[in-house]
C-alpha atoms as a PDB file:
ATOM      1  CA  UNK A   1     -13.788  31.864   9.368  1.00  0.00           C
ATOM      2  CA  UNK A   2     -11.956  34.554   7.766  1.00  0.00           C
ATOM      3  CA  UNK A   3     -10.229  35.435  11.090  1.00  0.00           C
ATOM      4  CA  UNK A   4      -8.897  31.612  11.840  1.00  0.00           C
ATOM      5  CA  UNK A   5      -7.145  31.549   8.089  1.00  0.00           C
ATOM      6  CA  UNK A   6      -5.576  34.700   9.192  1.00  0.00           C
ATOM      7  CA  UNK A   7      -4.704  33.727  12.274  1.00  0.00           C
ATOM      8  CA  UNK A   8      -3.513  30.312  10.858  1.00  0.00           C
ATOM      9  CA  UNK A   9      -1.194  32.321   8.540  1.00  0.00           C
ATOM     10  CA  UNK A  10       0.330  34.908  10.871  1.00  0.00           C
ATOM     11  CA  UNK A  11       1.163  31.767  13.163  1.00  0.00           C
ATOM     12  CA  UNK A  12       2.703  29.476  10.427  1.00  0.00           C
ATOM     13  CA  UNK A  13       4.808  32.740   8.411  1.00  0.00           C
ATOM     14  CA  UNK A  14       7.839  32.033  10.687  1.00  0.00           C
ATOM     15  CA  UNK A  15       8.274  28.124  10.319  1.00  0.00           C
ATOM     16  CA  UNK A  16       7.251  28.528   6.636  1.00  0.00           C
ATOM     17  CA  UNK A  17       9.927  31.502   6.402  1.00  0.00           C
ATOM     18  CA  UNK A  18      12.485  28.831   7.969  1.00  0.00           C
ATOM     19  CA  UNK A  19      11.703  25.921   5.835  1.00  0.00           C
ATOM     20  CA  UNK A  20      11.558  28.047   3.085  1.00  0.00           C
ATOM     21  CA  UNK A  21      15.479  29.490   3.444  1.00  0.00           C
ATOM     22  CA  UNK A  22      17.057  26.452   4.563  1.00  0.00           C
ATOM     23  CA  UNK A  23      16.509  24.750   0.642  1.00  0.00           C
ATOM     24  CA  UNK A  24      18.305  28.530  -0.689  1.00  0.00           C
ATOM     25  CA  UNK A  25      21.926  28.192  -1.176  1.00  0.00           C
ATOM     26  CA  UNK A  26      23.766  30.200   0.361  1.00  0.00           C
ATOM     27  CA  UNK A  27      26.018  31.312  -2.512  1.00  0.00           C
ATOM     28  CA  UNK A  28      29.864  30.408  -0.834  1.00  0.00           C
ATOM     29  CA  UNK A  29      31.381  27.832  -2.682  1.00  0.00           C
ATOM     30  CA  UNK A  30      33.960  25.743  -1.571  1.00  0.00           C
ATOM     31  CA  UNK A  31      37.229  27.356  -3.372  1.00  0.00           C
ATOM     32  CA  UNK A  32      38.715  23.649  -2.907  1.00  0.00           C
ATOM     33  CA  UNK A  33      36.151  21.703  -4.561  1.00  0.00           C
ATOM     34  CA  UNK A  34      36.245  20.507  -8.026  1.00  0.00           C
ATOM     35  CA  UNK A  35      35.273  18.230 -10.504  1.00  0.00           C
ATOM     36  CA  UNK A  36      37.549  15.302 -11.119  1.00  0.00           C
ATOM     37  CA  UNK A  37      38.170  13.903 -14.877  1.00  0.00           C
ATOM     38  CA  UNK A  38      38.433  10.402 -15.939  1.00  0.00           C
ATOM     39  CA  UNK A  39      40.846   8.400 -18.106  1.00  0.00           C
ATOM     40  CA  UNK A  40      39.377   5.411 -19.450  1.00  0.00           C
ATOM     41  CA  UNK A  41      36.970   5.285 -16.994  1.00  0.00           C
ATOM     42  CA  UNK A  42      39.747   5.835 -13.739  1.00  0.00           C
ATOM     43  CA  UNK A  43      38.714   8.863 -11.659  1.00  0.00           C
ATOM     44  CA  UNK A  44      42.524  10.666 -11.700  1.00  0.00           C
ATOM     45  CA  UNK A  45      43.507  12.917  -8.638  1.00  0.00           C
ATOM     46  CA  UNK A  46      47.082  15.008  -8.715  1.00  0.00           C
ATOM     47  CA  UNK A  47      48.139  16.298  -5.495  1.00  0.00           C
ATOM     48  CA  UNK A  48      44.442  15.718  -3.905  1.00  0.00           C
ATOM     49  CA  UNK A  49      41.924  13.679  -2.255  1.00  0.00           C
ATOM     50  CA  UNK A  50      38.695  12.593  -3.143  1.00  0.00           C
ATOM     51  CA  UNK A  51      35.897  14.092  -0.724  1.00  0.00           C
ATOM     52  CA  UNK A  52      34.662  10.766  -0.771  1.00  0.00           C
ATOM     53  CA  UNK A  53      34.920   7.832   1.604  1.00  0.00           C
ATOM     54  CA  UNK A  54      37.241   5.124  -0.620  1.00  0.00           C
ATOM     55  CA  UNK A  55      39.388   2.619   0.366  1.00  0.00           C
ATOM     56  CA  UNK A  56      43.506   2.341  -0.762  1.00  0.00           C
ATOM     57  CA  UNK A  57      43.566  -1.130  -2.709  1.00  0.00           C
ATOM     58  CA  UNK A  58      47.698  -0.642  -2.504  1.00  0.00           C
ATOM     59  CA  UNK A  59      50.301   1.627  -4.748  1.00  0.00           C
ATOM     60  CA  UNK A  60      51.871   1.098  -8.100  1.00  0.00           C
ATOM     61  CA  UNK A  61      54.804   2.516  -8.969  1.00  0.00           C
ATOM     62  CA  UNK A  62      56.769   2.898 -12.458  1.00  0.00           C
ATOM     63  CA  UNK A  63      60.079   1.465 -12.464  1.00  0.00           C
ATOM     64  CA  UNK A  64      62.382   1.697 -15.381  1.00  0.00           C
ATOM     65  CA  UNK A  65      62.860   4.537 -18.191  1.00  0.00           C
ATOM     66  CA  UNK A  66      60.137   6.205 -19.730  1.00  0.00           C
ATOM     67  CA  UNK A  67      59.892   7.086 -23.498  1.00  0.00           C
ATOM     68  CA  UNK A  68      59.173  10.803 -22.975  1.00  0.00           C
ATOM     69  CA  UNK A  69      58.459  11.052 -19.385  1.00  0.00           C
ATOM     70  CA  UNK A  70      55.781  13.862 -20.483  1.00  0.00           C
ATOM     71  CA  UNK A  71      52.574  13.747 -18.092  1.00  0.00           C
ATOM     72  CA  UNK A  72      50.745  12.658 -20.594  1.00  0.00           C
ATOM     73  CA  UNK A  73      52.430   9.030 -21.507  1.00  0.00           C
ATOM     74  CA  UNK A  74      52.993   9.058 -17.356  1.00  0.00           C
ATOM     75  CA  UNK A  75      49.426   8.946 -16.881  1.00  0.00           C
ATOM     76  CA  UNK A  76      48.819   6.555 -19.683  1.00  0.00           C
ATOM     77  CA  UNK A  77      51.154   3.822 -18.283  1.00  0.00           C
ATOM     78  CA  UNK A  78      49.998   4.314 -14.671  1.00  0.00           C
ATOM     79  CA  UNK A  79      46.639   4.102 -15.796  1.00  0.00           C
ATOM     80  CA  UNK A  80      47.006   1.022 -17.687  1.00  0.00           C
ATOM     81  CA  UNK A  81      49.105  -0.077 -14.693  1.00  0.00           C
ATOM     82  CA  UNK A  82      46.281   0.707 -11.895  1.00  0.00           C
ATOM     83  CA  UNK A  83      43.588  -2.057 -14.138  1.00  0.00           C
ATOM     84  CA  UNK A  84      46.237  -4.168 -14.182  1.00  0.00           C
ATOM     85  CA  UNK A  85      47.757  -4.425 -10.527  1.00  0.00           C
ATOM     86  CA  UNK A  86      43.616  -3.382  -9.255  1.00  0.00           C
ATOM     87  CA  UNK A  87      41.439  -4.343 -11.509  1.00  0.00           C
ATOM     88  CA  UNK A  88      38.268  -2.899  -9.197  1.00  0.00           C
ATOM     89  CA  UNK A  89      40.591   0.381  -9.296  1.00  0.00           C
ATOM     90  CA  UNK A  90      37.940   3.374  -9.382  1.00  0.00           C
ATOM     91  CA  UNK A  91      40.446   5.958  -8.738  1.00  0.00           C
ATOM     92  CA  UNK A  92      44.552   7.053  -8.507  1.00  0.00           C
ATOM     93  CA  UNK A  93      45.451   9.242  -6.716  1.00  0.00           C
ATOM     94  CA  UNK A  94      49.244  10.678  -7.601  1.00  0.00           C
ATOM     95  CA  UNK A  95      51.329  11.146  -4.857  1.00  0.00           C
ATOM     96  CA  UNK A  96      53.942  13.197  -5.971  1.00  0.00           C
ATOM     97  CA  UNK A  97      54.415  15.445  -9.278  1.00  0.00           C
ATOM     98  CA  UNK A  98      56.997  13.375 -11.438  1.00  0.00           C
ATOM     99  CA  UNK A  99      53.806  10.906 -11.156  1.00  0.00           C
ATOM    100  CA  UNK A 100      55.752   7.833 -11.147  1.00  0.00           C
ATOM    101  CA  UNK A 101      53.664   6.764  -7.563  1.00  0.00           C
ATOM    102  CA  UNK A 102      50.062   6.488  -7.413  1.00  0.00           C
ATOM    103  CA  UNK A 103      47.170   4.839  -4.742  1.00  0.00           C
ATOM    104  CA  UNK A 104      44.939   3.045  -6.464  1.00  0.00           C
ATOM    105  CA  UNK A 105      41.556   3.242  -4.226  1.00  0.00           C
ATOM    106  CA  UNK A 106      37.785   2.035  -4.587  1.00  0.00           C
ATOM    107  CA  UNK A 107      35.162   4.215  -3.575  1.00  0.00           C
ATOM    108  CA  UNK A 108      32.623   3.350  -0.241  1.00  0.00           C
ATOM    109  CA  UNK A 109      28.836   3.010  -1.552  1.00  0.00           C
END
């Protein structure tokens, strides 16, 4: 009996040695991946893309002068203008750096 369980082991070491190191991470990271802040709830993405799958519910754009124009009142108003325009608006995604374009998008469940 104690031969078969040693048998049985000596078999099964391999697959369990596979299973076993596929669950390990590997340790490389992605050195483009990152965790995205919100504003008021509005996942915000400068110069980048969301890994994943959404859908572009259509642009906004600020027209007009701007108090400041600092990045922080910028991102305010286009906030504010993204739940306005797209109300189901889960994310912006900024275009270009003087942030007066964004996508608003809606991710895919």
């Amino acid at each position: 009996m104690k031969k078969i369980i040693a048998v049985l082991m000596i078999i099964t070491a391999p697959f369990v040695a596979v299973l076993t190191s596929s669950f390990i991470r590997s340790g490389e990271q992605d050195p483009s991946a990152a965790k995205v802040d919100q504003v008021e709830g509005i996942y915000v993405f400068m110069l980048s893309k969301p890994t994943a799958a959404y859908e572009t519910l259509g642009s906004i754009e600020k027209k007009g002068i701007v108090a400041s124009g600092k990045p922080s009142e910028m991102l305010q108003l286009m906030v504010k203008k993204a739940k306005k325009e797209y109300p189901t608006t889960q994310g912006i995604i900024f275009t270009a750096t003087d942030m007066y374009k964004a996508d608003c998008v809606k991710f895919k469940p």
